[in-house]
N, C-alpha and C. Protein backbone atom coordinates (compact mmCIF):
# COMPACT_ATOMS: atom_id res chain seq x y z
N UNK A 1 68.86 142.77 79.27
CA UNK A 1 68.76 142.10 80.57
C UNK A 1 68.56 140.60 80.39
N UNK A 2 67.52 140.19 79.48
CA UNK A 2 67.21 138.94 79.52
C UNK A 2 68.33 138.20 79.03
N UNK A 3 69.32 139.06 77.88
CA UNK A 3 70.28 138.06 76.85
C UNK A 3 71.44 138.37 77.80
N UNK A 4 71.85 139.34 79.24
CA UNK A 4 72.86 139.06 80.15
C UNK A 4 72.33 137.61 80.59
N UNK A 5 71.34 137.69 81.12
CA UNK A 5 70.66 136.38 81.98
C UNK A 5 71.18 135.31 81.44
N UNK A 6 71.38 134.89 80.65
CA UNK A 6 71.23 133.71 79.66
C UNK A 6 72.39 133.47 79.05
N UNK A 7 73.57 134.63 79.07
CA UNK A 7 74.89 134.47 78.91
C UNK A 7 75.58 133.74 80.40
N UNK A 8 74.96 134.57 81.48
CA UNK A 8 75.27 133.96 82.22
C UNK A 8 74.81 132.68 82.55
N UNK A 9 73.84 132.52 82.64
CA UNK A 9 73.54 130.82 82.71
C UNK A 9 74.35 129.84 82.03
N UNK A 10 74.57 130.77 80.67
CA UNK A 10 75.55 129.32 79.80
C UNK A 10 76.73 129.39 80.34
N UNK A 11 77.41 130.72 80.70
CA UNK A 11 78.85 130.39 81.51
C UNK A 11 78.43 129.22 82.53
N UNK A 12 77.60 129.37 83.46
CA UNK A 12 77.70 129.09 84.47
C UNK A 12 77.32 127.41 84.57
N UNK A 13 76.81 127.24 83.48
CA UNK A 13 76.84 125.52 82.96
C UNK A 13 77.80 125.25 82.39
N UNK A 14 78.94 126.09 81.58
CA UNK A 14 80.13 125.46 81.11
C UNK A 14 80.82 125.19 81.83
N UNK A 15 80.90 125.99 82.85
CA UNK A 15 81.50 126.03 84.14
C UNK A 15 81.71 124.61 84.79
N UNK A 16 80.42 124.44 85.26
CA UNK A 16 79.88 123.36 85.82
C UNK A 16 80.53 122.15 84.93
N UNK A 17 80.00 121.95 83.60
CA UNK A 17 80.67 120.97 82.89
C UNK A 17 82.24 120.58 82.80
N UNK A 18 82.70 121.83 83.14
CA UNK A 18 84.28 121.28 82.70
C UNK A 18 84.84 120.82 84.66
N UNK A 19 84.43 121.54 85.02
CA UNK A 19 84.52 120.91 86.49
C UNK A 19 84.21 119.49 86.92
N UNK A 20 82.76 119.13 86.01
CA UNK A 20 82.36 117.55 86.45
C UNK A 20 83.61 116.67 85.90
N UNK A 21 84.05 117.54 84.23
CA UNK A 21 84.91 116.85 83.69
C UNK A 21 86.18 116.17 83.89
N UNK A 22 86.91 117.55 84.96
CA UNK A 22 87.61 117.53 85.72
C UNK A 22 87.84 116.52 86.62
N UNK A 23 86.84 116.52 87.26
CA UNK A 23 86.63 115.62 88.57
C UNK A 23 86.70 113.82 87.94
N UNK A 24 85.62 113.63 86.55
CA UNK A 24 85.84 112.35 86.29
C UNK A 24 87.41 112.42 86.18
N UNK A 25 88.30 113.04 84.96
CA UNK A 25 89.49 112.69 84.96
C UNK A 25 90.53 112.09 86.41
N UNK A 26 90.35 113.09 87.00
CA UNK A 26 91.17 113.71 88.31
C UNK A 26 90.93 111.47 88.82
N UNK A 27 89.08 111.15 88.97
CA UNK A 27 88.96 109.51 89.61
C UNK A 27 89.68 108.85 88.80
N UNK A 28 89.76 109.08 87.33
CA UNK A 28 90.48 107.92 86.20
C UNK A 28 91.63 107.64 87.04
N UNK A 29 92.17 109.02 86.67
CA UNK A 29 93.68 108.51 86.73
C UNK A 29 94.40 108.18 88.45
N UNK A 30 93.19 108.16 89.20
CA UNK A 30 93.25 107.95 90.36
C UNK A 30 93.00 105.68 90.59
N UNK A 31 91.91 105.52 89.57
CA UNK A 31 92.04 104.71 89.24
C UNK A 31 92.60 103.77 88.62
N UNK A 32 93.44 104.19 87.53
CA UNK A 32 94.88 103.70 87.14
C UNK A 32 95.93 103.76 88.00
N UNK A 33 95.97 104.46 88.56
CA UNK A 33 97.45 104.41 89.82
C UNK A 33 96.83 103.47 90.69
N UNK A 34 96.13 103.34 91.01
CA UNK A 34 95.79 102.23 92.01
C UNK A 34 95.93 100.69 91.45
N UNK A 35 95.37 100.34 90.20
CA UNK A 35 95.44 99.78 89.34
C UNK A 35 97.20 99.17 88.97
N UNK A 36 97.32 100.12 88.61
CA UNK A 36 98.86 99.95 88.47
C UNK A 36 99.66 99.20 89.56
N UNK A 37 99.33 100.14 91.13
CA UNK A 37 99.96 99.56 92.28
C UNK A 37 99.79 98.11 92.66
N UNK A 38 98.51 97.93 92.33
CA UNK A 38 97.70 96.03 91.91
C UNK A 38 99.13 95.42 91.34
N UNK A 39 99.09 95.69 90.12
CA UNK A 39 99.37 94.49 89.25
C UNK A 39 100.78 94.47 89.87
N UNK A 40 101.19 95.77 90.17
CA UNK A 40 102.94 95.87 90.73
C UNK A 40 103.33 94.41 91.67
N UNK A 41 102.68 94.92 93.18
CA UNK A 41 102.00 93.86 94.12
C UNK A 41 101.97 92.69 93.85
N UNK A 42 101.17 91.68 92.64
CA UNK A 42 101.36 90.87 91.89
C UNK A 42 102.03 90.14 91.31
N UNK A 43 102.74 91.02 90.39
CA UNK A 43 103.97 90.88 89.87
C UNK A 43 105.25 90.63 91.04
N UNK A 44 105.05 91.41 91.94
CA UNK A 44 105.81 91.17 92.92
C UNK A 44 105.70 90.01 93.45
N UNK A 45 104.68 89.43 93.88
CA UNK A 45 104.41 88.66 94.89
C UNK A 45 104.63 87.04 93.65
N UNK A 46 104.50 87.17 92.42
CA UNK A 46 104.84 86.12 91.90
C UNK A 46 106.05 85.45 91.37
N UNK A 47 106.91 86.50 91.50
CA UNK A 47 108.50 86.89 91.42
C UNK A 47 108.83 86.13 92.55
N UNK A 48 108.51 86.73 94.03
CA UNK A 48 108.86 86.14 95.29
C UNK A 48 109.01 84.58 95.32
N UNK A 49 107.38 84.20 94.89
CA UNK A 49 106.78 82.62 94.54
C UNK A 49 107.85 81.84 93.44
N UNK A 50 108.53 82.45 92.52
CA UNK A 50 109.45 81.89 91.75
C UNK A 50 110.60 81.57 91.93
N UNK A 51 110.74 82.89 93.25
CA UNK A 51 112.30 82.41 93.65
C UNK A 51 112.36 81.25 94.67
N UNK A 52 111.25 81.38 95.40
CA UNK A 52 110.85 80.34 96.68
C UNK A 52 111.14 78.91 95.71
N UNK A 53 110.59 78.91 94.52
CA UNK A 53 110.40 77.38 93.87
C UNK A 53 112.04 77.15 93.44
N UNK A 54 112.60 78.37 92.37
CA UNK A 54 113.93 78.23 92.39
C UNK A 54 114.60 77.73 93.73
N UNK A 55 114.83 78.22 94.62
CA UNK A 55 115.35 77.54 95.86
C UNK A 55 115.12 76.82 96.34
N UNK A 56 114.20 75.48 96.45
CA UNK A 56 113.48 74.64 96.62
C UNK A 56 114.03 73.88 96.03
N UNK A 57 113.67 74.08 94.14
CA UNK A 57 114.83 72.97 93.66
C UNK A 57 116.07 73.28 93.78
N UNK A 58 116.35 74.13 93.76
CA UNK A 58 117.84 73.61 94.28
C UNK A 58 118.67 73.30 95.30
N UNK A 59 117.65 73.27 95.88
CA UNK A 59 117.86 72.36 97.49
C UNK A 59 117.67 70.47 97.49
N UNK A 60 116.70 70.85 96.69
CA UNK A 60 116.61 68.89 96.73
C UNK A 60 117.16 68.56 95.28
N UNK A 61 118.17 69.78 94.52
CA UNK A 61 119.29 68.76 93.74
C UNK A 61 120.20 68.58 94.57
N UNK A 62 120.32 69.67 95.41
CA UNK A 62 121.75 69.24 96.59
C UNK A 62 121.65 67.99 96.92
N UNK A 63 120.53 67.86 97.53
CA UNK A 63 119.99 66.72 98.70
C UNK A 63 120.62 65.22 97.62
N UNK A 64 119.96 65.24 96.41
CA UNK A 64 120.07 64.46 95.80
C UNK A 64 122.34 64.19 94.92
N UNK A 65 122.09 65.12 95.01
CA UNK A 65 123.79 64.85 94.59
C UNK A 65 124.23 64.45 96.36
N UNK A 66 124.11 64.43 96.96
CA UNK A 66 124.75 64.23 98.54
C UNK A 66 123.74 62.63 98.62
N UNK A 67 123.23 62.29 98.28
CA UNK A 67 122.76 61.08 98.32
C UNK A 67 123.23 60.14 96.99
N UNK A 68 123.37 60.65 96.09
CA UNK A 68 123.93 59.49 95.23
C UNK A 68 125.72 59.51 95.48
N UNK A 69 126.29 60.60 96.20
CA UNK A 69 127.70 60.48 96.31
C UNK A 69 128.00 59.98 97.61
């Protein structure tokens, strides 16, 4: 009786353990995808900012070839 007792208890904490374990994983990689979606965003948004500058200058080389011709 006592050594059922005590088998069960340890199931019932392994149990428990691989579940908490679970659960951290399950936030990680919940935290990397989010993470990920960040830098995407970023990356995006500094791409955008590059092309804005690309087009910019090459608007005031226009400007400038139409002024020296």
């Amino acid at each position: 009786m006592v050594l059922n007792a005590y088998i069960k208890r340890k199931e019932i904490s392994q149990i428990n353990n691989l579940t908490l374990h679970l659960k951290e994983v399950e936030i990680q990689e919940q935290t990397k995808s989010t993470e990920r979606k960040i830098r995407l965003l970023f990356e995006q948004r500094e791409k955008r900012r590059k092309q804005v500058l690309m087009r910019r200058q090459k608007g005031d080389n226009l400007k400038l070839r139409k002024e020296l011709f």
